[in-house]
PDB file of N, CA and C in Angstrom:
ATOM      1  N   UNK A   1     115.427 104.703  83.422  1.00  0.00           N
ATOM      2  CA  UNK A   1     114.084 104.814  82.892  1.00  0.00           C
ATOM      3  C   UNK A   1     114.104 104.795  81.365  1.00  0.00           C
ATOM      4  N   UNK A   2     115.285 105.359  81.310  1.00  0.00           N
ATOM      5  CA  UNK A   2     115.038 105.634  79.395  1.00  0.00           C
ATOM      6  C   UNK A   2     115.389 103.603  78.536  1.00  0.00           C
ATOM      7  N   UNK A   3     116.212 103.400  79.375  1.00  0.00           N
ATOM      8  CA  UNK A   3     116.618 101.568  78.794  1.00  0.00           C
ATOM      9  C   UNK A   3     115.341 101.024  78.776  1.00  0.00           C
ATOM     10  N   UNK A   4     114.245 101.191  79.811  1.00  0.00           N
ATOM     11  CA  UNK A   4     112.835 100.621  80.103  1.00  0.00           C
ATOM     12  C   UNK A   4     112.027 101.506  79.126  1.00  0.00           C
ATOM     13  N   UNK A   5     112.163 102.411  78.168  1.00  0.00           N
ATOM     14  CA  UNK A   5     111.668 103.217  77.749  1.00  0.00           C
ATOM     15  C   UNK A   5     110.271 103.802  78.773  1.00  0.00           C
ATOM     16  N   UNK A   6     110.124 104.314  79.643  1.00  0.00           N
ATOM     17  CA  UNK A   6     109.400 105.045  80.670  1.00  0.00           C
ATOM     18  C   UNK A   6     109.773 106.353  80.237  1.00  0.00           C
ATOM     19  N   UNK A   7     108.647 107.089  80.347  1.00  0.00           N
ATOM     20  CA  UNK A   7     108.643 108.244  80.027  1.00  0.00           C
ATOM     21  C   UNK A   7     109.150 109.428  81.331  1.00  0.00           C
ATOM     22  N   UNK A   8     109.598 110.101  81.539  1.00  0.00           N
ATOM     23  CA  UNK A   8     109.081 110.680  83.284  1.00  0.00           C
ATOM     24  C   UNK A   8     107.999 111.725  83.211  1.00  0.00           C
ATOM     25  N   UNK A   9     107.405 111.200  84.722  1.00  0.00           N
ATOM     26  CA  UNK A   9     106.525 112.230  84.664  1.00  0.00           C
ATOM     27  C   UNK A   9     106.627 113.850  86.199  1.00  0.00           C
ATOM     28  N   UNK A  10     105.749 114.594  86.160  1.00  0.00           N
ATOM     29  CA  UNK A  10     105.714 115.661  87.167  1.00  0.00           C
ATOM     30  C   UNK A  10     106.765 115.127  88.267  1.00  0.00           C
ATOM     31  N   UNK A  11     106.082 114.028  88.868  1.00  0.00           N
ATOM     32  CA  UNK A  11     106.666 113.642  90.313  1.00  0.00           C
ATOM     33  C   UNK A  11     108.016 113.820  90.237  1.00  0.00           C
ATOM     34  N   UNK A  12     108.472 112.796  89.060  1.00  0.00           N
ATOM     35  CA  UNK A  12     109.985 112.096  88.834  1.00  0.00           C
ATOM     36  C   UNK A  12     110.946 113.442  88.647  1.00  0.00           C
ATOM     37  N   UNK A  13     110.453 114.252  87.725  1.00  0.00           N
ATOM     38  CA  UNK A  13     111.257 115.663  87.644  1.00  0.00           C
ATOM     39  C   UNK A  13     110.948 116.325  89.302  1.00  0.00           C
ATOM     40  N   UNK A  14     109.872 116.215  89.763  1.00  0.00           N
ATOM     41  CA  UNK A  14     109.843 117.298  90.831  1.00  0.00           C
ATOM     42  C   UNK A  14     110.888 116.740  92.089  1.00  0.00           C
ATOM     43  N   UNK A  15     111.329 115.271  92.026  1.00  0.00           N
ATOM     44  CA  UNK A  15     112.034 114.878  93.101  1.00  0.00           C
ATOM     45  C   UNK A  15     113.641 114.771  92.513  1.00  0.00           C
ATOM     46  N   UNK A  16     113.274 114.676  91.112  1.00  0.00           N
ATOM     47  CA  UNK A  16     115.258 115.141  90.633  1.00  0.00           C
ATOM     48  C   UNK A  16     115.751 116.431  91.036  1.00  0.00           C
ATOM     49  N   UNK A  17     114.896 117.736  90.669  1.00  0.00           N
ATOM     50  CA  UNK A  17     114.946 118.700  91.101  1.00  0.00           C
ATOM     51  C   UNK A  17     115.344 119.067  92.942  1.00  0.00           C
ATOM     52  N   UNK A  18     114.639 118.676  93.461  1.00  0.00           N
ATOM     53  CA  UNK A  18     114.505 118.954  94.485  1.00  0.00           C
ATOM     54  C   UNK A  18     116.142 118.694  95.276  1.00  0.00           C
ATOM     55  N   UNK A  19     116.631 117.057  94.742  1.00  0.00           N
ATOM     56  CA  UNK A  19     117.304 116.491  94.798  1.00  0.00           C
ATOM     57  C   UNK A  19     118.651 117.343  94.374  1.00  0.00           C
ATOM     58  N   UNK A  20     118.640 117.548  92.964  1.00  0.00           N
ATOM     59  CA  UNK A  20     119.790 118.228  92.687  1.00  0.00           C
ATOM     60  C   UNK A  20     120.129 119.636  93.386  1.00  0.00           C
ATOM     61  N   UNK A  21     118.981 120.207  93.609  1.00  0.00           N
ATOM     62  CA  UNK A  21     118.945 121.474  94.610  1.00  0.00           C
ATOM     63  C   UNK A  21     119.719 121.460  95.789  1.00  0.00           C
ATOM     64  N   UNK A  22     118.982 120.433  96.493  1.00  0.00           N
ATOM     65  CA  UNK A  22     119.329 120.400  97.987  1.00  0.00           C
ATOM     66  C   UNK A  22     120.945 119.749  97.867  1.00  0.00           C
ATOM     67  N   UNK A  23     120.932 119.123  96.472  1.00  0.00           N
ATOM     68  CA  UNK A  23     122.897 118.890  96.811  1.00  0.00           C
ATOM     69  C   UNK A  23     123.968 119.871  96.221  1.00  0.00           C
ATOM     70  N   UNK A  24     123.413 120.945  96.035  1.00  0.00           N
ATOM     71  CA  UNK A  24     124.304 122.206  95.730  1.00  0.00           C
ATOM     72  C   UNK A  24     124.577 122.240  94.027  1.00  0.00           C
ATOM     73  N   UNK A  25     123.502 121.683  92.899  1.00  0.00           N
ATOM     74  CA  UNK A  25     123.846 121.834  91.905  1.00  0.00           C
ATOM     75  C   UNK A  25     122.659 122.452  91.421  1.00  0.00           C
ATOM     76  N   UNK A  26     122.867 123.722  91.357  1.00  0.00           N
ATOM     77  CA  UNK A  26     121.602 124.517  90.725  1.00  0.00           C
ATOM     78  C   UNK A  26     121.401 124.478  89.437  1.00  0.00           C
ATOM     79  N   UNK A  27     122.426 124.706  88.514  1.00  0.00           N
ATOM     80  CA  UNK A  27     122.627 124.859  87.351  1.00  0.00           C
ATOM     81  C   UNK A  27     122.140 123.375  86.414  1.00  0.00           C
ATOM     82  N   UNK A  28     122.228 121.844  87.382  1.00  0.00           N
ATOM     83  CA  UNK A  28     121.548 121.450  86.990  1.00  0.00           C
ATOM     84  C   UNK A  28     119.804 120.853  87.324  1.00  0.00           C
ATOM     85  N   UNK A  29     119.826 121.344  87.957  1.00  0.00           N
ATOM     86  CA  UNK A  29     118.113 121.994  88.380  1.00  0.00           C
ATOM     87  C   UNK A  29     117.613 122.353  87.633  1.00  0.00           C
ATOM     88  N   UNK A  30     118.260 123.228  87.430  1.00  0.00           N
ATOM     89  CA  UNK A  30     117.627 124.594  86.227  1.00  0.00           C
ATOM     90  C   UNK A  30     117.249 124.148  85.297  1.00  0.00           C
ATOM     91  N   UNK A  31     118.354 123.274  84.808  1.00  0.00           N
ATOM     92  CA  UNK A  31     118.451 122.619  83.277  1.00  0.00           C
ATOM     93  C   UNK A  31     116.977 121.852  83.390  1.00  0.00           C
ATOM     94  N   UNK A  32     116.970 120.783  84.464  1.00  0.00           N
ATOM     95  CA  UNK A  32     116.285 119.835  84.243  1.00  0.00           C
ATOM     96  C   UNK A  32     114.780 120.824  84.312  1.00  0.00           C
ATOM     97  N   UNK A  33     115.000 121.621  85.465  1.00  0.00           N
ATOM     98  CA  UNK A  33     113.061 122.447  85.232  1.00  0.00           C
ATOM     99  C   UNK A  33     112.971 122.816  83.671  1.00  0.00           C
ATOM    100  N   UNK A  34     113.607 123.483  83.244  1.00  0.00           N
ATOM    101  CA  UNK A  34     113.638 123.594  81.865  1.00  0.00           C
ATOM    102  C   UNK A  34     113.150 122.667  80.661  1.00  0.00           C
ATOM    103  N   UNK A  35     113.784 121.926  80.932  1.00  0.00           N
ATOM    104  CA  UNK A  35     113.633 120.438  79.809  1.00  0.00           C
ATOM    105  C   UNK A  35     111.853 119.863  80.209  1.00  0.00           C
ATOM    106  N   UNK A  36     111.227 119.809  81.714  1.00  0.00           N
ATOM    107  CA  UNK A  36     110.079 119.462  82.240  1.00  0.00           C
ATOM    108  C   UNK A  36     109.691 120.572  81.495  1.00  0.00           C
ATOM    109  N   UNK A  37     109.284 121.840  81.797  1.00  0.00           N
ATOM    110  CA  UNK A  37     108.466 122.780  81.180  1.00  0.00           C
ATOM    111  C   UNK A  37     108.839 122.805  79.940  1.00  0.00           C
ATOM    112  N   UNK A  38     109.579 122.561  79.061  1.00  0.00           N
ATOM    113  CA  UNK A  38     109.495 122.529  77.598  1.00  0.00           C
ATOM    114  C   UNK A  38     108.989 120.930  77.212  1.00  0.00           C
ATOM    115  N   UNK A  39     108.680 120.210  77.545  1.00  0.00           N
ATOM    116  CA  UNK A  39     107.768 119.227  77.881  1.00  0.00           C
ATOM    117  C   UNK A  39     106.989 118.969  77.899  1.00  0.00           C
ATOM    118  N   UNK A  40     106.086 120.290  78.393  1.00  0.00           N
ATOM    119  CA  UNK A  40     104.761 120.535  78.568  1.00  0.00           C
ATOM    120  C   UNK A  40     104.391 120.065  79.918  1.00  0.00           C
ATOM    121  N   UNK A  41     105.150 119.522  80.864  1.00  0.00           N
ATOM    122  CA  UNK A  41     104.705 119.018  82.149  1.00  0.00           C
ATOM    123  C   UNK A  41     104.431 120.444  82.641  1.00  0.00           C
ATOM    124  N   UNK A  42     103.322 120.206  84.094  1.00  0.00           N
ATOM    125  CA  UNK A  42     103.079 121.280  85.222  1.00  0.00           C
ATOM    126  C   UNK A  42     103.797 121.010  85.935  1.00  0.00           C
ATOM    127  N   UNK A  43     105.102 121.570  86.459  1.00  0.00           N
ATOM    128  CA  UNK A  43     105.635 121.049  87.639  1.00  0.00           C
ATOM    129  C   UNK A  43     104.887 122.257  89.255  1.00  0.00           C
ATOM    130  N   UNK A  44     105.207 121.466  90.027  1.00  0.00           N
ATOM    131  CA  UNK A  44     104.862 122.179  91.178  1.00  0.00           C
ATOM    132  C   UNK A  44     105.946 123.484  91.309  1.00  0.00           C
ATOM    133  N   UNK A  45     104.865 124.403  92.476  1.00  0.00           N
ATOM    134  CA  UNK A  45     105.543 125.685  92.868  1.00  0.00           C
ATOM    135  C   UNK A  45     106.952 124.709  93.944  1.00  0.00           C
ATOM    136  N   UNK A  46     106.982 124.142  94.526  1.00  0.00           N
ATOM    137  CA  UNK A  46     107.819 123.515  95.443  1.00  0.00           C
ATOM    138  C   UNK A  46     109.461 123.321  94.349  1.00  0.00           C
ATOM    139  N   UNK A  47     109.018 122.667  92.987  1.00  0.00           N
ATOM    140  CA  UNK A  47     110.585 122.852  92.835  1.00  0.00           C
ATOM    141  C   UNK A  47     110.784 124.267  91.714  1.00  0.00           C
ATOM    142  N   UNK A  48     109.959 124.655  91.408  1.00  0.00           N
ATOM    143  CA  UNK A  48     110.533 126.231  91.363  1.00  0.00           C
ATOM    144  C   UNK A  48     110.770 126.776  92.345  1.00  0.00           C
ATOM    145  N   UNK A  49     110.263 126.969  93.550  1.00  0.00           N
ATOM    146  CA  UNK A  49     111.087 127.702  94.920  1.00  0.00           C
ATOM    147  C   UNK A  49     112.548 127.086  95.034  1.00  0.00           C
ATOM    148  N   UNK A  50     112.460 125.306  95.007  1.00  0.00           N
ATOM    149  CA  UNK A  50     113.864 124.744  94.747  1.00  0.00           C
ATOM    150  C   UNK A  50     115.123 125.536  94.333  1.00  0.00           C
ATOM    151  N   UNK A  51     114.582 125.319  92.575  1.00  0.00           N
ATOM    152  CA  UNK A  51     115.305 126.220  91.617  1.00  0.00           C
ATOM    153  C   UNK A  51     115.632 127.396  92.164  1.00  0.00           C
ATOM    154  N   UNK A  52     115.486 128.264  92.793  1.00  0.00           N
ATOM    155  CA  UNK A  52     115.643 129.772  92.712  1.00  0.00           C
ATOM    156  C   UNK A  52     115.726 130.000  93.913  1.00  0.00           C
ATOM    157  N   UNK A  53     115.744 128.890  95.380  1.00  0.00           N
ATOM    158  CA  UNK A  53     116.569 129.330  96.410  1.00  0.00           C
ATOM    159  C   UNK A  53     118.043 128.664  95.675  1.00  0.00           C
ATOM    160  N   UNK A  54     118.151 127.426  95.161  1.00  0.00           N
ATOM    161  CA  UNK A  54     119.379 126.991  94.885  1.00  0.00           C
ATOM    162  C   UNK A  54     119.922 127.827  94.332  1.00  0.00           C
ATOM    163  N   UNK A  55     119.879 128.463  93.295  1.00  0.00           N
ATOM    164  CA  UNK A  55     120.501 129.646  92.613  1.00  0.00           C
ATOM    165  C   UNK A  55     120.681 130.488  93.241  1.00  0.00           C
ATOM    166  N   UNK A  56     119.912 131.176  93.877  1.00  0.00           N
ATOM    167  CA  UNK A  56     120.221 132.464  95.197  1.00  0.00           C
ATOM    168  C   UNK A  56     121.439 131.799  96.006  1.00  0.00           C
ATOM    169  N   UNK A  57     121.456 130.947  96.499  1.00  0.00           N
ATOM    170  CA  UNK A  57     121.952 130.213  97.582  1.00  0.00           C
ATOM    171  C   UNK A  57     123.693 130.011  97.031  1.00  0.00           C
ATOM    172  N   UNK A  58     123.418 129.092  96.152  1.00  0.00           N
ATOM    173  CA  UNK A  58     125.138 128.739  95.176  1.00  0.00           C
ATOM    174  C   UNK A  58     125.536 129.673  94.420  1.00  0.00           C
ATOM    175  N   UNK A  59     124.923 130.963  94.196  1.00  0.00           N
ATOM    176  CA  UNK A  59     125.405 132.236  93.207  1.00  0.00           C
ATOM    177  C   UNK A  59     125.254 131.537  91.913  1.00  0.00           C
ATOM    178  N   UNK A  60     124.875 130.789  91.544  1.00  0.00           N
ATOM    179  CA  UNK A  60     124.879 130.289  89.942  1.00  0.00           C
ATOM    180  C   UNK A  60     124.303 131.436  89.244  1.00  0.00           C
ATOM    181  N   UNK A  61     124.953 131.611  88.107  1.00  0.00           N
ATOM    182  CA  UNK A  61     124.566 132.331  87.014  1.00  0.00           C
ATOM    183  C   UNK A  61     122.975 131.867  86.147  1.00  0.00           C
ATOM    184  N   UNK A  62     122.370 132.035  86.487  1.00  0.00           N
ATOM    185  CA  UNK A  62     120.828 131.739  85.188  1.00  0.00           C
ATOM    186  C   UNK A  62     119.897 132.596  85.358  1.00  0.00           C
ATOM    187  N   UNK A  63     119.715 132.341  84.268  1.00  0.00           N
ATOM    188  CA  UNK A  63     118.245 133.460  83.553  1.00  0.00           C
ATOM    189  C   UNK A  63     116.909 132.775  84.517  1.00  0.00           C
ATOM    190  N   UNK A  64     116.586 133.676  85.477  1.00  0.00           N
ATOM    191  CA  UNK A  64     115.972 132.895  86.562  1.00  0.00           C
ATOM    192  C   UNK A  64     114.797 133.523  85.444  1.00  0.00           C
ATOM    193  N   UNK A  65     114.461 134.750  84.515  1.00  0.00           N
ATOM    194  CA  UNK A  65     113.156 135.046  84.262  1.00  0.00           C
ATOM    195  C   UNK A  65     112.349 134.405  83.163  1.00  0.00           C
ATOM    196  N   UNK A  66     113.648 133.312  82.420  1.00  0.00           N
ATOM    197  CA  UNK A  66     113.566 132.204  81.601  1.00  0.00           C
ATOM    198  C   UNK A  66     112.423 131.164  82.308  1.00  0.00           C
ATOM    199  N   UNK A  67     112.522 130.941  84.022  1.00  0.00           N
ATOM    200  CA  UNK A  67     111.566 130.061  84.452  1.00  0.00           C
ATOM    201  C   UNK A  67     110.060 130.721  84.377  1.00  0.00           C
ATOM    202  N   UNK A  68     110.085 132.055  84.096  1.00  0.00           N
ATOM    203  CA  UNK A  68     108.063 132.297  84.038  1.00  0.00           C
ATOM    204  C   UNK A  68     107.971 132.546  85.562  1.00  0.00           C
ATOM    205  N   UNK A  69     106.543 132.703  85.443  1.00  0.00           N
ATOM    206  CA  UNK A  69     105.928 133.041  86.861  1.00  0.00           C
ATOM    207  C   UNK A  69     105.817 131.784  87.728  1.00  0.00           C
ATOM    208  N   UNK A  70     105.765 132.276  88.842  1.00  0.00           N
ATOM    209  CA  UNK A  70     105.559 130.779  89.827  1.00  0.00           C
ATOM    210  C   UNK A  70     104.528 130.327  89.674  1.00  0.00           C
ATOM    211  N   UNK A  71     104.798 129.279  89.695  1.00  0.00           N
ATOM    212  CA  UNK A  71     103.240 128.349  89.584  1.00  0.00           C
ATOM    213  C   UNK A  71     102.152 128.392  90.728  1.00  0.00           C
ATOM    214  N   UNK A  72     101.085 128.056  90.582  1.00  0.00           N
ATOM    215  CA  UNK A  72     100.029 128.827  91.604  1.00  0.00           C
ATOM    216  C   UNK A  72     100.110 127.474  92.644  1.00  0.00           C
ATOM    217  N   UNK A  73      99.950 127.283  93.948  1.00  0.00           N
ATOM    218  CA  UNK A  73      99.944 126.317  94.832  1.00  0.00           C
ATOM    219  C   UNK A  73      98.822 125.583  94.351  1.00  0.00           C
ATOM    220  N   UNK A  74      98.980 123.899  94.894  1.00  0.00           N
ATOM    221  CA  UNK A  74      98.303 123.003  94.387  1.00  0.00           C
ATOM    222  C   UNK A  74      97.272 122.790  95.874  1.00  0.00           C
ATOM    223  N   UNK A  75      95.856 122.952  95.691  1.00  0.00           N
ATOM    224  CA  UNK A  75      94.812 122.502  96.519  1.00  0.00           C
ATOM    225  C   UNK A  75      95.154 121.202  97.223  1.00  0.00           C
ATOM    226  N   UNK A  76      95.071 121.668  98.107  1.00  0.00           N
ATOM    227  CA  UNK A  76      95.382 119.950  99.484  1.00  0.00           C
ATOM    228  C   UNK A  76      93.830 119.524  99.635  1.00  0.00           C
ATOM    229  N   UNK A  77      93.846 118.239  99.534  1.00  0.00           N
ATOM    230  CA  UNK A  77      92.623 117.095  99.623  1.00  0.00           C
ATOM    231  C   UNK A  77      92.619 117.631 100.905  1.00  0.00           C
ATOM    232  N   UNK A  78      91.216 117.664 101.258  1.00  0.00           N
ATOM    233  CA  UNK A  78      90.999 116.997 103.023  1.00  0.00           C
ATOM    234  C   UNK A  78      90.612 115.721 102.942  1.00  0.00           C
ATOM    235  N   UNK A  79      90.340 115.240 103.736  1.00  0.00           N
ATOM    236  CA  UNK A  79      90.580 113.410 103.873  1.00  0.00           C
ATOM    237  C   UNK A  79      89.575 113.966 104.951  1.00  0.00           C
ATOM    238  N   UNK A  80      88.430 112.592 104.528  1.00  0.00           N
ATOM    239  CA  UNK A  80      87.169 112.266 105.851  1.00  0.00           C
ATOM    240  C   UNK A  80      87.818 111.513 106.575  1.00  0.00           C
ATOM    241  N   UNK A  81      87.771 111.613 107.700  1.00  0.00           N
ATOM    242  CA  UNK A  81      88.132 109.996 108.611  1.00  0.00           C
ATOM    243  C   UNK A  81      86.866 109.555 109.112  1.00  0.00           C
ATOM    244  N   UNK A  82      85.452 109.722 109.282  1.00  0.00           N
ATOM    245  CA  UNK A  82      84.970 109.252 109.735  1.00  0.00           C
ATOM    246  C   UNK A  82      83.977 109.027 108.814  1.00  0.00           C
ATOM    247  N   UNK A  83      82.924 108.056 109.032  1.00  0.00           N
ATOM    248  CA  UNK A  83      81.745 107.602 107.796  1.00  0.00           C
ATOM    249  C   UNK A  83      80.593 109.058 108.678  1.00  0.00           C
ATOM    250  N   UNK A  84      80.414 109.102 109.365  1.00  0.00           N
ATOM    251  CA  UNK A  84      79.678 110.568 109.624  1.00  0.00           C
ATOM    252  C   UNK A  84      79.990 111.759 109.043  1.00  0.00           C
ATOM    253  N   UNK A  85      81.530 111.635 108.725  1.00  0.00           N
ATOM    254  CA  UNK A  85      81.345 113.311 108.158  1.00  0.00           C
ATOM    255  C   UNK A  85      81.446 112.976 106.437  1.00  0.00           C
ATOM    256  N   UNK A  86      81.770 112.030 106.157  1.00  0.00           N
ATOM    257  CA  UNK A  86      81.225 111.619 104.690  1.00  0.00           C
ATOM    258  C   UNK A  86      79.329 111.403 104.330  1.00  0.00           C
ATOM    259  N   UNK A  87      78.893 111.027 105.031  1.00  0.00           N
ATOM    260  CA  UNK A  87      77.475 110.727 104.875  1.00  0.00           C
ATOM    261  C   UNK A  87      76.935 112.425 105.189  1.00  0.00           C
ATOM    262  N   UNK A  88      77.422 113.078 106.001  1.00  0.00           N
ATOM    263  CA  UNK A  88      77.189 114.268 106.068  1.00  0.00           C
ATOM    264  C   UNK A  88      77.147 115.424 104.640  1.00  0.00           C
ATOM    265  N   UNK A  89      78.339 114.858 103.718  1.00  0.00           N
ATOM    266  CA  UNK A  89      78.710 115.972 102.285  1.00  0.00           C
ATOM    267  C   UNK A  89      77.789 115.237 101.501  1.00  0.00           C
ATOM    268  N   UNK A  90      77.743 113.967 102.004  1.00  0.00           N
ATOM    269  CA  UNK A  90      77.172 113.470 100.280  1.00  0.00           C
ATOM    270  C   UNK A  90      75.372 113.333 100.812  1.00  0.00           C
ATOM    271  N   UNK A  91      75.065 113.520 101.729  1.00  0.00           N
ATOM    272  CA  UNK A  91      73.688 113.534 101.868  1.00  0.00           C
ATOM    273  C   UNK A  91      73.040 112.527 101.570  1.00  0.00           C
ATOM    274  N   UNK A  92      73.864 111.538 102.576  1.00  0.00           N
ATOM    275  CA  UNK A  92      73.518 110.427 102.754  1.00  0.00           C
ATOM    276  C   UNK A  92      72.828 110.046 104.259  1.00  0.00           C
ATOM    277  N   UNK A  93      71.418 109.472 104.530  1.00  0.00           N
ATOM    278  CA  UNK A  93      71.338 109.101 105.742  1.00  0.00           C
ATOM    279  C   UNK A  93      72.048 108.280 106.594  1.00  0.00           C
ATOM    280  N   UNK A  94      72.492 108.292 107.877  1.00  0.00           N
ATOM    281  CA  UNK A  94      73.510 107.244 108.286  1.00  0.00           C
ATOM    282  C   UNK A  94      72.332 106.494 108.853  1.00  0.00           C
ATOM    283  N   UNK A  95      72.709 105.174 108.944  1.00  0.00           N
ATOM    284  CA  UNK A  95      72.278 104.124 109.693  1.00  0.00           C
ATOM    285  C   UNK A  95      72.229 104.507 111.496  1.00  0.00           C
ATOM    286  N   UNK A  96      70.532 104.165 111.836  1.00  0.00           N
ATOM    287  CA  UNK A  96      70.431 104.244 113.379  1.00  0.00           C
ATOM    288  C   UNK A  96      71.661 103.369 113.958  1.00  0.00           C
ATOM    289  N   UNK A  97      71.187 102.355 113.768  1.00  0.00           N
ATOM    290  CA  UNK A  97      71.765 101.213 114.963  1.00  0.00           C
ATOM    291  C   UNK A  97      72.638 100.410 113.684  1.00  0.00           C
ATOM    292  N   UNK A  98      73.207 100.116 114.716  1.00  0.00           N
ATOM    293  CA  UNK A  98      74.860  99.633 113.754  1.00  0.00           C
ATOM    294  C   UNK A  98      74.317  98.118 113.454  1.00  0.00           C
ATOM    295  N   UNK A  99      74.571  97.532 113.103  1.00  0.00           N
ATOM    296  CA  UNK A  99      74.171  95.940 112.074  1.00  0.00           C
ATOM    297  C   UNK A  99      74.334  95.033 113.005  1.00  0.00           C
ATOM    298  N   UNK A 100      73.474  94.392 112.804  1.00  0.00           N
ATOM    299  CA  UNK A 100      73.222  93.348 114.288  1.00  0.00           C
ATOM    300  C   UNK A 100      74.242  92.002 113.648  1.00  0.00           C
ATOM    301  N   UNK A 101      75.116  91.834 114.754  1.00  0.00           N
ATOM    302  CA  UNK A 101      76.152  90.867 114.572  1.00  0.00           C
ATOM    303  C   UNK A 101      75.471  89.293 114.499  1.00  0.00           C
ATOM    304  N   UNK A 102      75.484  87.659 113.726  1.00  0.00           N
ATOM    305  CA  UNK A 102      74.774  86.617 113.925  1.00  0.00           C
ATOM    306  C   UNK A 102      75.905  86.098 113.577  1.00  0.00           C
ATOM    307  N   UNK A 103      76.062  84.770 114.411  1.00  0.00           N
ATOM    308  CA  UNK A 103      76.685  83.970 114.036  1.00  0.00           C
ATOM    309  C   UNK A 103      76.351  82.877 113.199  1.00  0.00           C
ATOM    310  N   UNK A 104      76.725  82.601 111.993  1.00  0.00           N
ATOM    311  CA  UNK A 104      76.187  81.687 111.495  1.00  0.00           C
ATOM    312  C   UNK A 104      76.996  80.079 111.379  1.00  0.00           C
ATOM    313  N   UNK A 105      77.664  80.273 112.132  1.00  0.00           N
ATOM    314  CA  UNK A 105      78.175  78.650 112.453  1.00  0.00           C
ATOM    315  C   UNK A 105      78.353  79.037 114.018  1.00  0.00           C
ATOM    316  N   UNK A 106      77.502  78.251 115.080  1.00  0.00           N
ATOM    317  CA  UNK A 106      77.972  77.659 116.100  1.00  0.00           C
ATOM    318  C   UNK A 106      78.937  76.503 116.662  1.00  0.00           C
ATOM    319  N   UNK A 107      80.237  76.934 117.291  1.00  0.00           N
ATOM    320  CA  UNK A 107      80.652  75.490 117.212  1.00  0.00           C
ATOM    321  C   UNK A 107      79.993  74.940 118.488  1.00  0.00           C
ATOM    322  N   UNK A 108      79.989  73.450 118.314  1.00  0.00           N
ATOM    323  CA  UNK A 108      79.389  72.452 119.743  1.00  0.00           C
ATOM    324  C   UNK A 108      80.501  72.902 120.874  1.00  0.00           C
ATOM    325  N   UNK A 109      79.269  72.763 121.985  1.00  0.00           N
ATOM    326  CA  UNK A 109      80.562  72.804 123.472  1.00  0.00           C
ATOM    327  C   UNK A 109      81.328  71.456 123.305  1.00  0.00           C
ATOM    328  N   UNK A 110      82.483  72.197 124.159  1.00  0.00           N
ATOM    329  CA  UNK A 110      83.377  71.169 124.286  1.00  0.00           C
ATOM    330  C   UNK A 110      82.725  69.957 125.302  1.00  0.00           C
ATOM    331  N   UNK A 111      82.397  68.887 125.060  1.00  0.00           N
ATOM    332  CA  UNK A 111      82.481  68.098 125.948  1.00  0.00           C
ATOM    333  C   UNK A 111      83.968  67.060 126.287  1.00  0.00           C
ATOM    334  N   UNK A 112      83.539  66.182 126.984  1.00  0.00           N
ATOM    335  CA  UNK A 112      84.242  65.122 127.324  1.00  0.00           C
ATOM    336  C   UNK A 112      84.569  63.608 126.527  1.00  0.00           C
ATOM    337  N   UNK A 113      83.666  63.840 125.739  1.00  0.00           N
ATOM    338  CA  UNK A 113      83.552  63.160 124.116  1.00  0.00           C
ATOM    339  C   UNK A 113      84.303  63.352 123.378  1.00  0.00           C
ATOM    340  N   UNK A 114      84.273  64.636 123.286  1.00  0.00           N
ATOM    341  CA  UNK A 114      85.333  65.324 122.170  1.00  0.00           C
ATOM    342  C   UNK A 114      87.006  64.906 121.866  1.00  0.00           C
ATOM    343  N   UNK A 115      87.255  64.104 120.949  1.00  0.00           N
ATOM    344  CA  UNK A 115      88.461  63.601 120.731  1.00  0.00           C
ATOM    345  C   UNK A 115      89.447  64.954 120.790  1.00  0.00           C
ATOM    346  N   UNK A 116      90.953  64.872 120.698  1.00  0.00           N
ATOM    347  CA  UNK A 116      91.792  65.762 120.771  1.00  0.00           C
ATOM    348  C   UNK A 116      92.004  66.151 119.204  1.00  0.00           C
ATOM    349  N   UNK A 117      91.969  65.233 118.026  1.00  0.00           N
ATOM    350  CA  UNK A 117      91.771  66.195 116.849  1.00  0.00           C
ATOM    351  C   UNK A 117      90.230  66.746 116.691  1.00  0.00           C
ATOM    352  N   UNK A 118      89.458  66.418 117.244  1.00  0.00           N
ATOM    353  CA  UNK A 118      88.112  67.264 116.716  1.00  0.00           C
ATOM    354  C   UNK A 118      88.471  68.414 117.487  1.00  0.00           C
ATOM    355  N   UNK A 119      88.695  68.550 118.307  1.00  0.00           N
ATOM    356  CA  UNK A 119      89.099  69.922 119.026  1.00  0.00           C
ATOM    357  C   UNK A 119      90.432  70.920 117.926  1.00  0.00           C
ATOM    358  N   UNK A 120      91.039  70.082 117.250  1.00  0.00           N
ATOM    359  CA  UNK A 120      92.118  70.735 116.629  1.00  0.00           C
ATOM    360  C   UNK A 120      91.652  71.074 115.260  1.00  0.00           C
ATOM    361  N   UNK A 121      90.654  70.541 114.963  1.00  0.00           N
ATOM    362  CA  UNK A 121      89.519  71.088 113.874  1.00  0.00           C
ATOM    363  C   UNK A 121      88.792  72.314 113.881  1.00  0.00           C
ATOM    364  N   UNK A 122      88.489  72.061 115.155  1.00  0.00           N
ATOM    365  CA  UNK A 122      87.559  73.287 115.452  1.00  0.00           C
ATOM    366  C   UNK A 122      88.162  74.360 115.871  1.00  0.00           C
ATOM    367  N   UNK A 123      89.158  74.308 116.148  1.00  0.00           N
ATOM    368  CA  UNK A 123      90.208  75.916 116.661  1.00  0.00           C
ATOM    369  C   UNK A 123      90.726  76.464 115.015  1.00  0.00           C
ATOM    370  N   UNK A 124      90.824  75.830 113.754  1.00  0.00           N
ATOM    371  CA  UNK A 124      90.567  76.065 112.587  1.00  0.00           C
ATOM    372  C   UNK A 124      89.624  76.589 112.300  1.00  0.00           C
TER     373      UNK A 124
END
């Protein structure tokens, strides 16, 4: 990222973290939460729990009170799935009857006329 000059952001630290955690290197976890919060990034409560089971876990030596308080959990979206319960929040009327389907090209019946490429036209 740094050759591309890309900056990283929350995500990218929260999945190095997580990463270095779950492979038994706390110490550099730590480092890296560190370097994110002196950064000014918000990282999630998920890789501070990271951080500080990994450390519990591998006995690593760090100033766990250097990381601050846990960060407060992040609000989960609910997701509408249906256009009823969206038209429902936003106070919107739904439509009675659903939209009357028209075809606006009929193709001709097939007759006996019908050459074998006009037929191969019309399945296009």
């Amino acid at each position: 990222m740094k050759v591309d000059n890309i900056s990283p952001n929350e995500i990218t630290y929260e999945m190095l973290i997580e990463a270095l955690a779950n492979d038994g290197k706390p110490r550099l976890a730590y480092d890296l939460y560190l370097r994110a919060h002196n950064e000014g990034l918000n990282l999630s409560s998920k890789a501070y729990d990271a951080v500080i089971s990994s450390s519990q876990v591998y006995g690593a030596t760090t100033d766990l009170s250097i990381l601050g308080p846990r960060p407060p959990d992040k609000k989960k979206v609910q997701i509408r799935k249906t256009v009823t319960e969206f038209c429902n929040i936003a106070n919107v009327p739904r439509r009675s009857k659903p939209f009357e389907r028209k075809e606006i090209y009929i193709p001709p019946k097939r007759g006996k006329l019908m050459s074998i490429q006009e037929e191969k036209m019309l399945s296009f």
